[in-house]
PDB file of N, CA and C in Angstrom:
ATOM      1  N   UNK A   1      16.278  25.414  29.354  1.00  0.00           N
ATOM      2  CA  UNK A   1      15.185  25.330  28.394  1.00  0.00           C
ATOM      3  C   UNK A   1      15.644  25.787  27.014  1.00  0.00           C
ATOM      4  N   UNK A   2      15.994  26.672  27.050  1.00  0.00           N
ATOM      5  CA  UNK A   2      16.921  27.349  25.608  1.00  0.00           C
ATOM      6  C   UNK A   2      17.844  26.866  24.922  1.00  0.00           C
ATOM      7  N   UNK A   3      18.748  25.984  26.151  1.00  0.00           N
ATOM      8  CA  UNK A   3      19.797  25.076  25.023  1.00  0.00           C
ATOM      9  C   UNK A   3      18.879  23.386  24.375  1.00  0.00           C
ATOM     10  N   UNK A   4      17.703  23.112  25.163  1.00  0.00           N
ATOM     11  CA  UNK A   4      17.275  21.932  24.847  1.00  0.00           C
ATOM     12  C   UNK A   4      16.607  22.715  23.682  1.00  0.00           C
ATOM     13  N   UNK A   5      15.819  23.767  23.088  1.00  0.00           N
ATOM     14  CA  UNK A   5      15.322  24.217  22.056  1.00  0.00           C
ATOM     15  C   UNK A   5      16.372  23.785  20.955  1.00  0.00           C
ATOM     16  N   UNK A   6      17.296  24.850  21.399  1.00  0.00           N
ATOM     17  CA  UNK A   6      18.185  24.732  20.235  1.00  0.00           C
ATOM     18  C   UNK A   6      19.039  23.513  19.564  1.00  0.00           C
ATOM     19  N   UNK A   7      19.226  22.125  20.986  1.00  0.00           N
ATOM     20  CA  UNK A   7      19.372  21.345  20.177  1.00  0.00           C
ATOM     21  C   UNK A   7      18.194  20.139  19.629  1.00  0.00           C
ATOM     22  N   UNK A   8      17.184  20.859  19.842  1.00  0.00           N
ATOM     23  CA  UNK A   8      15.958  20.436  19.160  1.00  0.00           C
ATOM     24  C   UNK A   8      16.201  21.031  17.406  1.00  0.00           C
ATOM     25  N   UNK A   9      15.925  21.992  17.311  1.00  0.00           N
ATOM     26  CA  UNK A   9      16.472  22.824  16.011  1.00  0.00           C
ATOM     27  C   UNK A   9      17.306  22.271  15.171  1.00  0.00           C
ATOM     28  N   UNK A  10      18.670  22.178  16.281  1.00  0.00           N
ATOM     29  CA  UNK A  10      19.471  21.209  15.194  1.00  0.00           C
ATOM     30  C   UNK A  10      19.260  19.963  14.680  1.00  0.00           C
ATOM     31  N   UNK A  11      18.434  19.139  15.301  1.00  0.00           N
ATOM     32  CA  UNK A  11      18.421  18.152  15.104  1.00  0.00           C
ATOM     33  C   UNK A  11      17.674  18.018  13.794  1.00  0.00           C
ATOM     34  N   UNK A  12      16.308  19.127  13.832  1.00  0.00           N
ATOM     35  CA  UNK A  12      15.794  19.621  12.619  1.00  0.00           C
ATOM     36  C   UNK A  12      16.385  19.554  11.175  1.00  0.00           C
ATOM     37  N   UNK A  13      17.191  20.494  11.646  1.00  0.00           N
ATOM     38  CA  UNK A  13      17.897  21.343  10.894  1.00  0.00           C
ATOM     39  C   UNK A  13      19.245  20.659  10.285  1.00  0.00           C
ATOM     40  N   UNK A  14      19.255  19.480  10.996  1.00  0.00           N
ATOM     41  CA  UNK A  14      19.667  18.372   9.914  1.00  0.00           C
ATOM     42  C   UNK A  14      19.209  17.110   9.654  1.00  0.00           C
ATOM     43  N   UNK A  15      18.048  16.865  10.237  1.00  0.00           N
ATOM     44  CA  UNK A  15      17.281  15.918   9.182  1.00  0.00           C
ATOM     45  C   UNK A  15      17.180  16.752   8.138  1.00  0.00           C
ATOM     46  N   UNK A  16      16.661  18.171   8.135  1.00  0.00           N
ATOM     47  CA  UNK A  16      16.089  18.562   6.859  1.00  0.00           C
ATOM     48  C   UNK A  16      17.047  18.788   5.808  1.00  0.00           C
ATOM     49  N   UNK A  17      18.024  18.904   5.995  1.00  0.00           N
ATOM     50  CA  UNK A  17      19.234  19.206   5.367  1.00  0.00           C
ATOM     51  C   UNK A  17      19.265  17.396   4.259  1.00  0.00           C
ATOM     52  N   UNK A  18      19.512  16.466   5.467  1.00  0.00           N
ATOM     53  CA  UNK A  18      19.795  15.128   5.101  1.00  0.00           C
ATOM     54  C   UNK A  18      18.612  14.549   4.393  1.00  0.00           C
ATOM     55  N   UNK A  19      17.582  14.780   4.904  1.00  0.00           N
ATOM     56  CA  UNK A  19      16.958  13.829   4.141  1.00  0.00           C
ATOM     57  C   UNK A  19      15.422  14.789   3.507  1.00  0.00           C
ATOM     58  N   UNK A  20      14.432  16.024   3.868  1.00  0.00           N
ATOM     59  CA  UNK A  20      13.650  16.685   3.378  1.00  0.00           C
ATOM     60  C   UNK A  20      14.371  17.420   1.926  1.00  0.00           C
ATOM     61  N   UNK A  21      15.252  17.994   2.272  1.00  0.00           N
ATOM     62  CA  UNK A  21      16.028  18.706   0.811  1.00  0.00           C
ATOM     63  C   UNK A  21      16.116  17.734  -0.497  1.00  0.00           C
ATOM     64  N   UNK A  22      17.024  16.572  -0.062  1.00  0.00           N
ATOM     65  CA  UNK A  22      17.043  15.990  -1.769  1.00  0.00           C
ATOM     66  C   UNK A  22      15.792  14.913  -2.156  1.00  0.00           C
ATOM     67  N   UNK A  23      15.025  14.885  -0.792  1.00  0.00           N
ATOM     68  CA  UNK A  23      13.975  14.404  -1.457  1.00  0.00           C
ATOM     69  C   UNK A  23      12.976  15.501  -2.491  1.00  0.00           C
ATOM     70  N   UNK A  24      12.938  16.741  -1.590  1.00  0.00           N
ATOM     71  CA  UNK A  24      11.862  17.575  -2.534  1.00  0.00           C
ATOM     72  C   UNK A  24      12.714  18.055  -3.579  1.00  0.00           C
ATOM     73  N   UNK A  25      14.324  18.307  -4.023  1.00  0.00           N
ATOM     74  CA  UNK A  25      14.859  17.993  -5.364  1.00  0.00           C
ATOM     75  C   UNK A  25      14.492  17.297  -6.344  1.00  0.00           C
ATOM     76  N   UNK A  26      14.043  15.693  -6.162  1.00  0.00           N
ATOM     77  CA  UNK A  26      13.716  14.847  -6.843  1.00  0.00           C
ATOM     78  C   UNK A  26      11.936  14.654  -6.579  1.00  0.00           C
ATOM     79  N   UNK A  27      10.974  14.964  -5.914  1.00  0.00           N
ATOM     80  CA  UNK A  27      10.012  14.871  -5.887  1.00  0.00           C
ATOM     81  C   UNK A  27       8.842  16.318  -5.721  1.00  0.00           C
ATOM     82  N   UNK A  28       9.581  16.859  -6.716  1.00  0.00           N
ATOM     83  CA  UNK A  28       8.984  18.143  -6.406  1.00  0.00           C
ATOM     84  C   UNK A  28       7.398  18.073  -7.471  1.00  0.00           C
ATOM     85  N   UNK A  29       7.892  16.747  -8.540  1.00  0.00           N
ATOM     86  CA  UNK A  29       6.810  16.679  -9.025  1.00  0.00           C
ATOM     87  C   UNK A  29       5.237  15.906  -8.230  1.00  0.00           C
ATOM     88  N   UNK A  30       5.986  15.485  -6.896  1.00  0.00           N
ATOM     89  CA  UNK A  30       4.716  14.806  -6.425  1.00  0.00           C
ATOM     90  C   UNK A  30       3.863  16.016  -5.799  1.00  0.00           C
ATOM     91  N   UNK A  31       4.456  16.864  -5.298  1.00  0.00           N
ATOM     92  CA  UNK A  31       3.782  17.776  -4.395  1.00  0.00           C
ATOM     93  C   UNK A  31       2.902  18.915  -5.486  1.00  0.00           C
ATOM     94  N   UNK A  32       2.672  18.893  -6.558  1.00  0.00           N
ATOM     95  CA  UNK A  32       2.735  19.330  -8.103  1.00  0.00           C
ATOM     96  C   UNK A  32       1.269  18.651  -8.167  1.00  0.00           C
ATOM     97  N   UNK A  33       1.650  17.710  -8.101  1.00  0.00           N
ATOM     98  CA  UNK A  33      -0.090  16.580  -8.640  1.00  0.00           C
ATOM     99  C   UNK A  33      -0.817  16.658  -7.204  1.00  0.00           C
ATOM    100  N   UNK A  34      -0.118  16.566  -6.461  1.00  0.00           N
ATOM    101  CA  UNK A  34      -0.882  16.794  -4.808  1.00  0.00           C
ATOM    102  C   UNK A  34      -1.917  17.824  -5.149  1.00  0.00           C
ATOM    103  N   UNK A  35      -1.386  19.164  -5.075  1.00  0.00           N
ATOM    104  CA  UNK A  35      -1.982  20.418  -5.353  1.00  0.00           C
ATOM    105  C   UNK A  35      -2.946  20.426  -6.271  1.00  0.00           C
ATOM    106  N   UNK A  36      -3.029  19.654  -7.245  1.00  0.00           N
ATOM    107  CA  UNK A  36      -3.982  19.753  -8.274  1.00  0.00           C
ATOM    108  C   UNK A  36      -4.633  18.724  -7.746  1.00  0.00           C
ATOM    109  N   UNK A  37      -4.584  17.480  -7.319  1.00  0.00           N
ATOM    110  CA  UNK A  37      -5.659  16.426  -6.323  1.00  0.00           C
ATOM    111  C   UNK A  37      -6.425  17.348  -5.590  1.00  0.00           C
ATOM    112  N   UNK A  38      -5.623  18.028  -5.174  1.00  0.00           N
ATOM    113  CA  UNK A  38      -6.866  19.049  -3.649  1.00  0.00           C
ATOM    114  C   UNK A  38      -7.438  19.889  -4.526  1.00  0.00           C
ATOM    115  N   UNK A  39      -7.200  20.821  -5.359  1.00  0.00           N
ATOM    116  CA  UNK A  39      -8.114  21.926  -6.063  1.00  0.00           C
ATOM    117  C   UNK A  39      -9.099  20.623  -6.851  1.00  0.00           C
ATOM    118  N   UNK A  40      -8.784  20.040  -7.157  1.00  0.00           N
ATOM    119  CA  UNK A  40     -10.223  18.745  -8.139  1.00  0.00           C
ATOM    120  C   UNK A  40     -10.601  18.767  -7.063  1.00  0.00           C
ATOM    121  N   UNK A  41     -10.408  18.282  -5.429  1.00  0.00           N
ATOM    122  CA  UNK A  41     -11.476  17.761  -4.246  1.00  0.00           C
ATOM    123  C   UNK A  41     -11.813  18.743  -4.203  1.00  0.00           C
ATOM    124  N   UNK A  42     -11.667  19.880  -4.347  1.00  0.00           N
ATOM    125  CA  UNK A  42     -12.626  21.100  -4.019  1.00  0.00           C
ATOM    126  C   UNK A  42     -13.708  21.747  -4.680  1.00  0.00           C
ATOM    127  N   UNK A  43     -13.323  21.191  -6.418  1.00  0.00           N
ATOM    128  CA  UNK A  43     -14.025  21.209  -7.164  1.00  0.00           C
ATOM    129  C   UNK A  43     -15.208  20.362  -7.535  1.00  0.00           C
ATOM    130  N   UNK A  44     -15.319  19.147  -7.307  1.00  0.00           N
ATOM    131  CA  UNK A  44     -15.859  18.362  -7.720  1.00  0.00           C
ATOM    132  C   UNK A  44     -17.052  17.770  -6.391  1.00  0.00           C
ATOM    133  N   UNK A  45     -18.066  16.940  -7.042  1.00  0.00           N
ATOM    134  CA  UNK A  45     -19.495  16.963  -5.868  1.00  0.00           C
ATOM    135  C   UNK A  45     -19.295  15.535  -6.022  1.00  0.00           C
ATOM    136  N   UNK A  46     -20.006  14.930  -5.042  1.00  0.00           N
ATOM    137  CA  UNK A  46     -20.555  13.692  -5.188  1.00  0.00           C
ATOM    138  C   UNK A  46     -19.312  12.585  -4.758  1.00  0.00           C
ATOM    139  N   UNK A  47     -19.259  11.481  -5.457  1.00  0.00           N
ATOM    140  CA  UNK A  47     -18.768   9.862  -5.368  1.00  0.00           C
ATOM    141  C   UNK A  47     -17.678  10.621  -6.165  1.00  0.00           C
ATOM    142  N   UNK A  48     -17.283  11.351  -7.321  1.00  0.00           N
ATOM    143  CA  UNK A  48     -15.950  11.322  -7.762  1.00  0.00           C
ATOM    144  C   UNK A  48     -14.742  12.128  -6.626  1.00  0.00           C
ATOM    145  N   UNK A  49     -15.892  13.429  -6.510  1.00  0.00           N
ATOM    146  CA  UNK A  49     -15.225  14.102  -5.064  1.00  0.00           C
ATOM    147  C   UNK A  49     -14.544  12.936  -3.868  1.00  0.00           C
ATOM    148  N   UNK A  50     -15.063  12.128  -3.698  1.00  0.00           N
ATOM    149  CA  UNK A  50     -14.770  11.551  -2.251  1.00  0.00           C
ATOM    150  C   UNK A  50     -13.507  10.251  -2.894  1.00  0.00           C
ATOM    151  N   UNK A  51     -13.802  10.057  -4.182  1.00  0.00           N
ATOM    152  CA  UNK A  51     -12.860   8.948  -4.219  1.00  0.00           C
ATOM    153  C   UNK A  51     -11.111   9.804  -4.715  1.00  0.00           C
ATOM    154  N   UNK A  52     -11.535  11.063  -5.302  1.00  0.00           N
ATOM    155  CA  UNK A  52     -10.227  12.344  -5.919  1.00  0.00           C
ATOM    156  C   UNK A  52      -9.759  12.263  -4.044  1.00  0.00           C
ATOM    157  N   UNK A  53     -10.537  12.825  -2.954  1.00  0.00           N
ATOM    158  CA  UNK A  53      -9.739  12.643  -1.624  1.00  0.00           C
ATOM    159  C   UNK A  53      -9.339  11.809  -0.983  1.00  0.00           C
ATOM    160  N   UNK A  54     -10.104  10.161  -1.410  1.00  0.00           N
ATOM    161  CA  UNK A  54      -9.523   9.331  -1.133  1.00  0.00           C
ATOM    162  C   UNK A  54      -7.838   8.936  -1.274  1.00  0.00           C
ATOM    163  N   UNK A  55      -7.829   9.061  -2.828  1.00  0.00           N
ATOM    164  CA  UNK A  55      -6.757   8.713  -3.397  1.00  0.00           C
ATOM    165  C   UNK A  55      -6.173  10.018  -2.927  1.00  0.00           C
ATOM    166  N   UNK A  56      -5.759  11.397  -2.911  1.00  0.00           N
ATOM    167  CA  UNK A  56      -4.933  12.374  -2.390  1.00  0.00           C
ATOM    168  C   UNK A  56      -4.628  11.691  -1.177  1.00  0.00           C
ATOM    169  N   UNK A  57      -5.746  11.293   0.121  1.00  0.00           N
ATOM    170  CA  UNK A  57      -5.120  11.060   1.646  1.00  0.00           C
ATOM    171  C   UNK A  57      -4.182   9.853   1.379  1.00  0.00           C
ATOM    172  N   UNK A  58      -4.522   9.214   0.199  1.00  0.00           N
ATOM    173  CA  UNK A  58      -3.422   7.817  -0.031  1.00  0.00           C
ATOM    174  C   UNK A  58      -2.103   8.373   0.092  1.00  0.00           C
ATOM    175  N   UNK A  59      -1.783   9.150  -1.401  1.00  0.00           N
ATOM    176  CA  UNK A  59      -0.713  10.014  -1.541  1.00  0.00           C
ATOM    177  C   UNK A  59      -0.294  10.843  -0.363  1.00  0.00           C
ATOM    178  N   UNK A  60      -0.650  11.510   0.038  1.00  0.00           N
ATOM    179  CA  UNK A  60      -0.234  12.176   1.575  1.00  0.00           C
ATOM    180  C   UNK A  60       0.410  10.663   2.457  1.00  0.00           C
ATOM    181  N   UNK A  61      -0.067  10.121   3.291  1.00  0.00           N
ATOM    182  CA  UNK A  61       0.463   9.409   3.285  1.00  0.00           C
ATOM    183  C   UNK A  61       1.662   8.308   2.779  1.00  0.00           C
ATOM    184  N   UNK A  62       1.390   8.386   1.877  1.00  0.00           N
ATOM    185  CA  UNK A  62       2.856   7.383   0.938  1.00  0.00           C
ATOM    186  C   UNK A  62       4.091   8.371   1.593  1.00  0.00           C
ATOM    187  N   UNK A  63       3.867   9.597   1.034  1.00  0.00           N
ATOM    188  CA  UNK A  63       4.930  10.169   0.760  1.00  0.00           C
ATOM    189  C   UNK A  63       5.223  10.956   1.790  1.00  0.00           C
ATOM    190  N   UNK A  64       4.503  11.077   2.709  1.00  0.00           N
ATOM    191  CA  UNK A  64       4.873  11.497   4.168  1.00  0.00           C
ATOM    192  C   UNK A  64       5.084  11.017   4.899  1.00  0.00           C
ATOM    193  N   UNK A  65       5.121   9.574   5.434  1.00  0.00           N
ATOM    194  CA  UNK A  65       5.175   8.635   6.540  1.00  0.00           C
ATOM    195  C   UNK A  65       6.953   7.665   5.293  1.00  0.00           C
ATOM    196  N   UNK A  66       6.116   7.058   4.300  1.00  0.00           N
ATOM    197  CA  UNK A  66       7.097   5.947   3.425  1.00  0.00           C
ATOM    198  C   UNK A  66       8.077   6.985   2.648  1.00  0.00           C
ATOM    199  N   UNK A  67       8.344   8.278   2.241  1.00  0.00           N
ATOM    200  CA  UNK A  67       9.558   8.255   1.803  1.00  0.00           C
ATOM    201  C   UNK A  67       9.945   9.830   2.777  1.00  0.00           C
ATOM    202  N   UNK A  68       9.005  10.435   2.856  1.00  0.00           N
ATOM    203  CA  UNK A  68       9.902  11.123   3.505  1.00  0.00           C
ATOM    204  C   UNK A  68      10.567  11.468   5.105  1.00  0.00           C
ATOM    205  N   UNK A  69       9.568  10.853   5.796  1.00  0.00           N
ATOM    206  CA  UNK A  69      10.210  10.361   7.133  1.00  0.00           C
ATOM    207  C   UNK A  69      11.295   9.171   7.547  1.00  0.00           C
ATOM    208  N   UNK A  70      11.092   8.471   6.243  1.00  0.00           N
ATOM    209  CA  UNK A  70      12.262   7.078   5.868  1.00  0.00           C
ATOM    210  C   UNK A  70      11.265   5.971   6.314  1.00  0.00           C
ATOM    211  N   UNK A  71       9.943   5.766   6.371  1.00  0.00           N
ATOM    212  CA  UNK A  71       9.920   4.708   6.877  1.00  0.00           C
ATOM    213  C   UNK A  71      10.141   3.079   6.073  1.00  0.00           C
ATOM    214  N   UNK A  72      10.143   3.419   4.965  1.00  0.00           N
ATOM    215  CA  UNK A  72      10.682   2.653   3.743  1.00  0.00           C
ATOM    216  C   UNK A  72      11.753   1.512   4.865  1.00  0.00           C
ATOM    217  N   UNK A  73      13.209   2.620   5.230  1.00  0.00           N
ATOM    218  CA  UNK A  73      14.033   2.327   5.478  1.00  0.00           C
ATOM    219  C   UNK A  73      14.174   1.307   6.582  1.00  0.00           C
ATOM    220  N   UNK A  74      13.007   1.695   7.798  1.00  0.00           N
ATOM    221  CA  UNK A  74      12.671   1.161   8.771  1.00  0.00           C
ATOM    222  C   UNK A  74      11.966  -0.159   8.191  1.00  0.00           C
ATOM    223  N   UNK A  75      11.128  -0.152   7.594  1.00  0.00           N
ATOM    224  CA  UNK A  75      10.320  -1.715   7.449  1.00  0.00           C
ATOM    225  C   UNK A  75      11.416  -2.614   6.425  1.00  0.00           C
ATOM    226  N   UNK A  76      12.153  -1.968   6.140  1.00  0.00           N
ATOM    227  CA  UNK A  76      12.786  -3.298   5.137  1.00  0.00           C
ATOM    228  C   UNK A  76      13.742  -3.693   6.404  1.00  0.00           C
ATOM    229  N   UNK A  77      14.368  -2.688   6.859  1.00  0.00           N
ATOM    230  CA  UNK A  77      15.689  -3.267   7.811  1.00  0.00           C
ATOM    231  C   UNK A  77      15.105  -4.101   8.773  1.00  0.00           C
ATOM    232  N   UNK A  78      13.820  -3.949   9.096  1.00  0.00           N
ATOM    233  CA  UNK A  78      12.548  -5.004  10.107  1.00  0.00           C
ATOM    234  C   UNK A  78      13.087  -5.940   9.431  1.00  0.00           C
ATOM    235  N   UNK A  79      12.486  -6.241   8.254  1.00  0.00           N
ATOM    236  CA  UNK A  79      11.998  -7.336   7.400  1.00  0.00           C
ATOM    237  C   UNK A  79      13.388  -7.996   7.081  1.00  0.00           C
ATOM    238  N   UNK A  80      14.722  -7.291   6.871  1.00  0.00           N
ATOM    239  CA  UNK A  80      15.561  -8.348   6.510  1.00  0.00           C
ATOM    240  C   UNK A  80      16.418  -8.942   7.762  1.00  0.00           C
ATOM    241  N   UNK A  81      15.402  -8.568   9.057  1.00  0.00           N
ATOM    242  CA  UNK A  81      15.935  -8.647  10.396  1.00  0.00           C
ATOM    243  C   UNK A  81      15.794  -9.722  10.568  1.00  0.00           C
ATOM    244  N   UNK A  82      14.280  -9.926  10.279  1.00  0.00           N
ATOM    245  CA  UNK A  82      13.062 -11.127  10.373  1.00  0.00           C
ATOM    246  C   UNK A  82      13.626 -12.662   9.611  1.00  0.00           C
ATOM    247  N   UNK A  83      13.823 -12.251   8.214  1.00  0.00           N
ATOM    248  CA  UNK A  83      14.726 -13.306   7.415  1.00  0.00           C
ATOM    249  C   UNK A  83      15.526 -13.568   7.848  1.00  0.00           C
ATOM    250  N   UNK A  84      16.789 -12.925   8.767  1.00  0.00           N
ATOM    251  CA  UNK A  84      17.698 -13.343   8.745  1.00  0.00           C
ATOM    252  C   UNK A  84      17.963 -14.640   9.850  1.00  0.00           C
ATOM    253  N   UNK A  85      16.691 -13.996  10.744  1.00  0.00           N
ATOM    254  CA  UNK A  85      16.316 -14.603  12.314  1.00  0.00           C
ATOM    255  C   UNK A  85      15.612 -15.826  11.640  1.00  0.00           C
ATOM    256  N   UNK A  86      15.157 -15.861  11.291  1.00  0.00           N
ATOM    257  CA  UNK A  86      14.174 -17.118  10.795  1.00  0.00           C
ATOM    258  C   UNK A  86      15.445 -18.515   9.717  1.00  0.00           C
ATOM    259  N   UNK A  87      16.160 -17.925   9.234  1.00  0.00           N
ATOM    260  CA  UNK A  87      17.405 -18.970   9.064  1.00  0.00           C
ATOM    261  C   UNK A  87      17.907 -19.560   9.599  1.00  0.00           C
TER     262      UNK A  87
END
């Protein structure tokens, strides 16, 4: 049980290395406007409130599923799978 932890960890512990680190290098400004999206949803009443969380759950998403899990990487390599099959 202890060695499957640990190479759980690693495996972590280098995605995060590989691909969480130089993304939040270069996108440290998204998580920046995030934070201020959620303090406005907290602030605000009504139809502007719900559309400020709309657009934040957008952003959460983009940037949690499409760049920082890679799925970017995954749907294009689909897609130029698809083209190539279809030639």
């Amino acid at each position: 049980m202890k060695e499957n932890l640990l190479k759980l960890w690693k495996k972590v512990k280098k995605w995060a290395i590989k691909t969480a680190l130089p993304w939040l290098k270069t996108g440290w400004i998204h998580l920046v406007s995030l934070l201020v999206l959620l303090i406005a949803y907290g602030n605000l009443e009504g139809g502007v409130a719900d559309l400020v969380g709309f657009w934040a759950f957008i952003l959460i998403g983009f940037w949690l599923f499409w760049k920082l899990l890679g799925a970017d990487k995954v749907i294009k390599s689909a897609w130029a799978q698809w083209r190539n099959k279809r030639k």
